[in-house]
Protein backbone atom coordinates (compact mmCIF):
# COMPACT_ATOMS: atom_id res chain seq x y z
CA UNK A 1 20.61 11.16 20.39
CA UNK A 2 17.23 12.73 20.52
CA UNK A 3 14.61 10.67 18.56
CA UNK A 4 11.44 12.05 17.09
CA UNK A 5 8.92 9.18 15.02
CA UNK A 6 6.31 10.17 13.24
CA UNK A 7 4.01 7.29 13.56
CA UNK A 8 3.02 5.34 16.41
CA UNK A 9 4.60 2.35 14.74
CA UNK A 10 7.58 3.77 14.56
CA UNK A 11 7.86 4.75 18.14
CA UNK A 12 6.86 0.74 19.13
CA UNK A 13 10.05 -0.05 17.02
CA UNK A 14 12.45 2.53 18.62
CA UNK A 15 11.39 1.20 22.09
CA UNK A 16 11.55 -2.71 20.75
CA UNK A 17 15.83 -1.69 19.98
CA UNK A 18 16.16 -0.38 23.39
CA UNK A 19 16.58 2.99 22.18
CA UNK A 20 13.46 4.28 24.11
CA UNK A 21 15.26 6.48 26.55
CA UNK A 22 16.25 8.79 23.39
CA UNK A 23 13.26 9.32 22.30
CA UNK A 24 11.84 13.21 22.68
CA UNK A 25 8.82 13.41 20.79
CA UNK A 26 6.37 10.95 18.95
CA UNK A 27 1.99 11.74 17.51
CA UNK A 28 -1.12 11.27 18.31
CA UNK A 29 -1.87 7.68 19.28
CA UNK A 30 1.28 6.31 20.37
CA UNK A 31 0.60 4.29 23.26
CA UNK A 32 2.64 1.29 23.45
CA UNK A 33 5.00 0.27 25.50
CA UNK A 34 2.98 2.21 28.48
CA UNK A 35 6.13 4.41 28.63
CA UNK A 36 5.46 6.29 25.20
CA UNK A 37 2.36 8.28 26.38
CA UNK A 38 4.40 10.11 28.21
CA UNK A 39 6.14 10.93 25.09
CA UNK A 40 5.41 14.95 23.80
CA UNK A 41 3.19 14.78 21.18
CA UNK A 42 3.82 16.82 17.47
CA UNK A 43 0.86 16.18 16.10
CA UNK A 44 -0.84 12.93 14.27
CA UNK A 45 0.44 10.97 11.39
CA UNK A 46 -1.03 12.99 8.78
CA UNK A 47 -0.40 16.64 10.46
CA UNK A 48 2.81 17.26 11.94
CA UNK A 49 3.48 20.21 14.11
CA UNK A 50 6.87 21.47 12.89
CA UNK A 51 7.41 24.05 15.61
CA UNK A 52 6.89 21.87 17.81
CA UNK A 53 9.34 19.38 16.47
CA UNK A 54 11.89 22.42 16.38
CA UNK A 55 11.36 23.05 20.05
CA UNK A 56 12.54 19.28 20.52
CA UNK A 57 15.83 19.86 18.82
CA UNK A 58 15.93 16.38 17.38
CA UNK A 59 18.76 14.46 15.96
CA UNK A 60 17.06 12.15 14.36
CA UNK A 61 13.39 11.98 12.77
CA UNK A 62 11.67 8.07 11.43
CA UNK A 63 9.41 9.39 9.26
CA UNK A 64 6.39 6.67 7.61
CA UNK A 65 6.26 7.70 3.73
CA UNK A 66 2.70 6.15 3.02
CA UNK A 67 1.21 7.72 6.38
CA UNK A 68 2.97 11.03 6.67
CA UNK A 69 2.77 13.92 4.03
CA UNK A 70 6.03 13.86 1.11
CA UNK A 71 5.80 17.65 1.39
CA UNK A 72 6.70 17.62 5.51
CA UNK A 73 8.99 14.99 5.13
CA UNK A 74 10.92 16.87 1.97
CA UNK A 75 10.79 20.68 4.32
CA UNK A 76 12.39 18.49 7.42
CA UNK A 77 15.38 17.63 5.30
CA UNK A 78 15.48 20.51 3.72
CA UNK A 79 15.41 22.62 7.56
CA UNK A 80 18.61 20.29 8.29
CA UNK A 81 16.85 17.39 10.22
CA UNK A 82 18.62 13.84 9.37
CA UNK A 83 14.73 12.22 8.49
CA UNK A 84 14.88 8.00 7.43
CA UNK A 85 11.98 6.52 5.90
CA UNK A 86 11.01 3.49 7.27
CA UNK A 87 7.95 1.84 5.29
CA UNK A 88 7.13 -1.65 6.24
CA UNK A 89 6.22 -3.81 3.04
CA UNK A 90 6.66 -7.27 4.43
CA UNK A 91 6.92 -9.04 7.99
CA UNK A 92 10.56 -9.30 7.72
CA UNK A 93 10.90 -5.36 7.07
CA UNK A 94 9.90 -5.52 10.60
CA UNK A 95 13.08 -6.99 12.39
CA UNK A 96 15.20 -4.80 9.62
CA UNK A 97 13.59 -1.43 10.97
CA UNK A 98 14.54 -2.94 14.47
CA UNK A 99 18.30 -3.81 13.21
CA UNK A 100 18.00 -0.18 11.33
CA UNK A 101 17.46 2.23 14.10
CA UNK A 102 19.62 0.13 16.36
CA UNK A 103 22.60 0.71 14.53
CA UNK A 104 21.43 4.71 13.94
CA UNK A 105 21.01 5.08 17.78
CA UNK A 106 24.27 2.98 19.00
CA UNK A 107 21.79 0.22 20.74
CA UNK A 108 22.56 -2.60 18.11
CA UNK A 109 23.37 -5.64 20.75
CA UNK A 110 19.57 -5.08 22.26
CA UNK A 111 18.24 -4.03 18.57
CA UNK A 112 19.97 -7.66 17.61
CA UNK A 113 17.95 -9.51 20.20
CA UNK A 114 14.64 -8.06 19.58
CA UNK A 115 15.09 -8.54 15.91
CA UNK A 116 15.94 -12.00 16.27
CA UNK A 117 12.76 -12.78 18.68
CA UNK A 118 10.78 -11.49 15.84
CA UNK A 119 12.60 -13.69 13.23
CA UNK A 120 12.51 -16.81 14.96
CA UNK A 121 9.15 -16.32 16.51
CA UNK A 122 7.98 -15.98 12.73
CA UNK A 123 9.23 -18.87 11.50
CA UNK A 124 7.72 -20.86 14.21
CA UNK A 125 4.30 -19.50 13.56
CA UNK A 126 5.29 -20.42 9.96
CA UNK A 127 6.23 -23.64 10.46
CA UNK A 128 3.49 -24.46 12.71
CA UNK A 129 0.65 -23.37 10.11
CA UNK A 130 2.48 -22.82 6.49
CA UNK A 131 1.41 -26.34 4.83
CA UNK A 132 -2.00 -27.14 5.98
CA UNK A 133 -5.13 -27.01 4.52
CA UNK A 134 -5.86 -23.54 2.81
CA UNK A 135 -8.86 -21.65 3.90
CA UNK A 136 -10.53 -18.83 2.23
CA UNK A 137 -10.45 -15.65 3.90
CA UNK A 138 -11.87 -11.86 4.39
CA UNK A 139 -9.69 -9.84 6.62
CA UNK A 140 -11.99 -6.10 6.96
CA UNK A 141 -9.75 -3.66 7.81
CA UNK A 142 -12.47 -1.28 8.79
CA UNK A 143 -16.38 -1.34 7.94
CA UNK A 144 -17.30 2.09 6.69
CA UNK A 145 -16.46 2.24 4.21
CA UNK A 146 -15.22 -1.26 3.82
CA UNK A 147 -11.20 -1.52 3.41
CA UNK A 148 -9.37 -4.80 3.04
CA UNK A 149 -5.89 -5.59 2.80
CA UNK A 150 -4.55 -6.85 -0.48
CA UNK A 151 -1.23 -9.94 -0.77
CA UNK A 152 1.00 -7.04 -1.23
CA UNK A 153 0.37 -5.83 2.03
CA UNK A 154 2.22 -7.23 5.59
CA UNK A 155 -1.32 -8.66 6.54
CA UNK A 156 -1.80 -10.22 3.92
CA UNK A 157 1.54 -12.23 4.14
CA UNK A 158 0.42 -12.92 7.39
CA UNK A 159 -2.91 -14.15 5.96
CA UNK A 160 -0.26 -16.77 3.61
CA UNK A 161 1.66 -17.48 6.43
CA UNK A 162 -1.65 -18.63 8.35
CA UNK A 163 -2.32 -20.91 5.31
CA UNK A 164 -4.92 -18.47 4.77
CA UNK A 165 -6.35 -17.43 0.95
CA UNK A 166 -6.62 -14.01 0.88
CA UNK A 167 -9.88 -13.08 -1.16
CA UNK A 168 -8.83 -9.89 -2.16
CA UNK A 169 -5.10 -11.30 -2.80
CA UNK A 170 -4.54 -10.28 -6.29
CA UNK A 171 -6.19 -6.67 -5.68
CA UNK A 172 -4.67 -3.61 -6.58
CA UNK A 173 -3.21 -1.23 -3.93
CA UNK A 174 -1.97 -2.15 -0.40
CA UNK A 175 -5.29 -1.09 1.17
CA UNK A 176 -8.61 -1.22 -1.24
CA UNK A 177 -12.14 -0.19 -0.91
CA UNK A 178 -14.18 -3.24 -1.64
CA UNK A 179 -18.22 -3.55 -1.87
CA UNK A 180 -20.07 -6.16 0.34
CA UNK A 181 -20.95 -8.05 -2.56
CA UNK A 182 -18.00 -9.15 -3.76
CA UNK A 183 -16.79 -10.40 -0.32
CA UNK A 184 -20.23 -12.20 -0.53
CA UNK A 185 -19.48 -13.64 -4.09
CA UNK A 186 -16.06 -14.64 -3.30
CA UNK A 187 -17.43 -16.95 -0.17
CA UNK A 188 -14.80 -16.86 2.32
CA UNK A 189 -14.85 -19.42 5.02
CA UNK A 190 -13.34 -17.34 7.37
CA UNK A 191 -14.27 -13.16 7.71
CA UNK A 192 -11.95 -11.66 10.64
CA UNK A 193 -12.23 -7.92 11.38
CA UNK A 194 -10.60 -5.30 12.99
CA UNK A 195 -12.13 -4.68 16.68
CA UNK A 196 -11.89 -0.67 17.48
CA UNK A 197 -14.24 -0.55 20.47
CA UNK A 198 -12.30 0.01 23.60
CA UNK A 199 -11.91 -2.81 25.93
CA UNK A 200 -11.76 -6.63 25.39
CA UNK A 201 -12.78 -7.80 21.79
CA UNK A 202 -16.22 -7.24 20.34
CA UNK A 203 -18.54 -10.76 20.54
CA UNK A 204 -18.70 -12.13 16.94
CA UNK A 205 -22.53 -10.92 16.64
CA UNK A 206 -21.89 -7.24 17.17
CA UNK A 207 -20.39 -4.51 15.54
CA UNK A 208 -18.11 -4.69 13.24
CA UNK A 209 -19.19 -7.96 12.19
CA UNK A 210 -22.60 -7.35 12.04
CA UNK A 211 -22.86 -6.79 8.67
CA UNK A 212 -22.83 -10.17 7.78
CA UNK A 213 -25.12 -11.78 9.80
CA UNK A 214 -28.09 -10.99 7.75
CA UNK A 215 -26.38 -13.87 5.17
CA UNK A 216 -26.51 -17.20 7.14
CA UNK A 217 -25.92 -19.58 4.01
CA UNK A 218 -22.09 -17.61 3.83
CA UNK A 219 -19.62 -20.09 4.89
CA UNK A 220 -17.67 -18.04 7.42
CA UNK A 221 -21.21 -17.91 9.07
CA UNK A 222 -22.05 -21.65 8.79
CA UNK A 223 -19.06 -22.79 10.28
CA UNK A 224 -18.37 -20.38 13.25
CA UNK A 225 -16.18 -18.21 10.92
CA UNK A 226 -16.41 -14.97 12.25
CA UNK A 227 -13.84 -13.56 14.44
CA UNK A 228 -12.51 -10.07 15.61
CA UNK A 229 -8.83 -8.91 16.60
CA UNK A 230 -7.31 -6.21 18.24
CA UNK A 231 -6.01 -4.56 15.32
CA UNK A 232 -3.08 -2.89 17.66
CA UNK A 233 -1.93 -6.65 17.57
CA UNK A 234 -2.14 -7.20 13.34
CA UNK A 235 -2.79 -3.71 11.90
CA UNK A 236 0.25 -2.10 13.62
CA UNK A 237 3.29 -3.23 12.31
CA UNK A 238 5.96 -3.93 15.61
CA UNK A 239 6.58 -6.61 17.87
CA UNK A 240 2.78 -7.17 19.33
CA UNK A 241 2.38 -8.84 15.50
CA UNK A 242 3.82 -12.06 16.46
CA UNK A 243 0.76 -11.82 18.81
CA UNK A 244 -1.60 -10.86 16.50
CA UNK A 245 -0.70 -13.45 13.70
CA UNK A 246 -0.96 -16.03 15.85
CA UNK A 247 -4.82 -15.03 16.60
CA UNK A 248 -5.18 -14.77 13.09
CA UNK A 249 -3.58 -18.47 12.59
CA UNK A 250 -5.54 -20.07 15.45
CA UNK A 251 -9.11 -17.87 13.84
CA UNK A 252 -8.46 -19.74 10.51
CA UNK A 253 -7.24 -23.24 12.25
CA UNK A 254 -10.89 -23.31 13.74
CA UNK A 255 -12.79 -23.56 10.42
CA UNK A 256 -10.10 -25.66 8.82
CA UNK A 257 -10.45 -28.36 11.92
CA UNK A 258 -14.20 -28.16 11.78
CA UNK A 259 -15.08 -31.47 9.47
CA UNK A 260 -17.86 -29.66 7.81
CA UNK A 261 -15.68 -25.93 7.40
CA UNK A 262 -14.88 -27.02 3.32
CA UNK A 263 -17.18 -25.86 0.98
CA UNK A 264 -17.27 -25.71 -2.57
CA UNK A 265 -20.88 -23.92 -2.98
CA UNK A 266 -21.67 -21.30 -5.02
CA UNK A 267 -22.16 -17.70 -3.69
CA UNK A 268 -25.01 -17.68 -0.69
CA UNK A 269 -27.91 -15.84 -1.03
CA UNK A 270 -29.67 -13.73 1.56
């Protein structure tokens, strides 16, 4: 079987059910395990090269439906290409993309395995950090402009799982645009962003956190509340997640151990 994914994702996942070795052609960005830049590239996420997916001869094309373009995805099936959607909603999506294209590409026994480290590492982060004390929290997607993630996304089950509230929980959309003053009205006790610089993670008074330094009386500032995360371990839904959410669960833990991390003030001022 030749494999092409159309999101880097999706190549994580083919590699996580041992079905790497089919895999002919992947986009821009896909760079984990190490063995997928080697991959040919057909373009990004949001502009696929169909000739060059044509001069892969694939059998077999994971196409992301909120990421890639309906149109491409509708002229691939329509040129003869077998193309499954795989669009992760929740955490356990996850290990059922993993079962998925193990059972599409014959590699279901290491598929199984994989899929089963993801389930039962979740439920031990679950267990672990489920029932303690909730702590409010702004996860910040990106800075400019500012983008969140809302309950109905897989971060933000993995803010609930984390005993985390979720500010923006009840939003509308998987992925809103929010202004810095609501964040600032809603008080969160805990503000973790998104770290794109290259190399180890940003120090908490730099980019992109800066932004929020100029309001000291904010709780996430008061009580050491500020964090950043790689967001290839949280942002990217595969197997690094389990990594990822466990940051994010140890980031919240910190406030919620620090005696004097509660607060029931009204919004801060500047």
């Amino acid at each position: 079987m030749r494999i092409v994914t159309l999101s880097p994702h999706l190549a994580e996942l083919v590699y996580a059910a041992g079905a790497g070795r089919q895999l002919v052609g992947v986009v821009a960005y896909s760079d984990y395990p190490a063995a997928a830049r080697q991959v040919p590239r057909v373009g990004d996420a949001f502009r696929v090269d169909l000739e060059a997916i044509a001069s892969l001869r694939p059998d077999l094309i994971l196409g992301w439906p909120s990421g890639n373009s309906q149109v491409v995805l509708d002229r691939l099936r329509r040129m003869g290409y077998r193309v499954i959607d795989l669009e992760p909603r929740t955490l356990a999506d996850i290990a059922g993309h993993i079962r998925l294209i193990g059972m599409a590409t014959g590699t279901e026994a290491s598929a199984s395995r994989a899929a089963e480290a993801w389930d039962s590492g979740l439920a031990a982060l679950r267990e672990r950090y489920s029932n303690l004390e909730p702590v409010s929290v702004f996860y910040q997607i990106a800075a400019q402009p500012l983008v969140t993630a809302t309950g109905s996304h897989f971060i933000g089950e993995a803010i609930r799982l984390c005993g985390g509230v979720n500010i923006f929980e009840t939003a509308a959309g998987l992925t809103p645009v929010v202004s810095q003053e609501s964040v600032i009205a809603a008080a969160p006790e805990v503000i973790i962003a998104a770290d794109y610089e290259p190399g180890p993670a940003s120090p908490a008074d730099a980019s992109p956190l800066q932004m929020w330094r100029s309001w000291p009386a904010l709780p996430a500032n008061r009580h050491g509340g500020l964090f950043v995360l790689d967001p290839d371990l949280l942002n990217v839904p595969g197997q690094r997640m389990l990594r990822g959410i466990g940051q994010l669960c140890a980031s919240i833990d910190t406030v919620r151990r620090d005696e004097g991390g509660r607060t029931s003030s009204p919004a801060p001022q500047p």
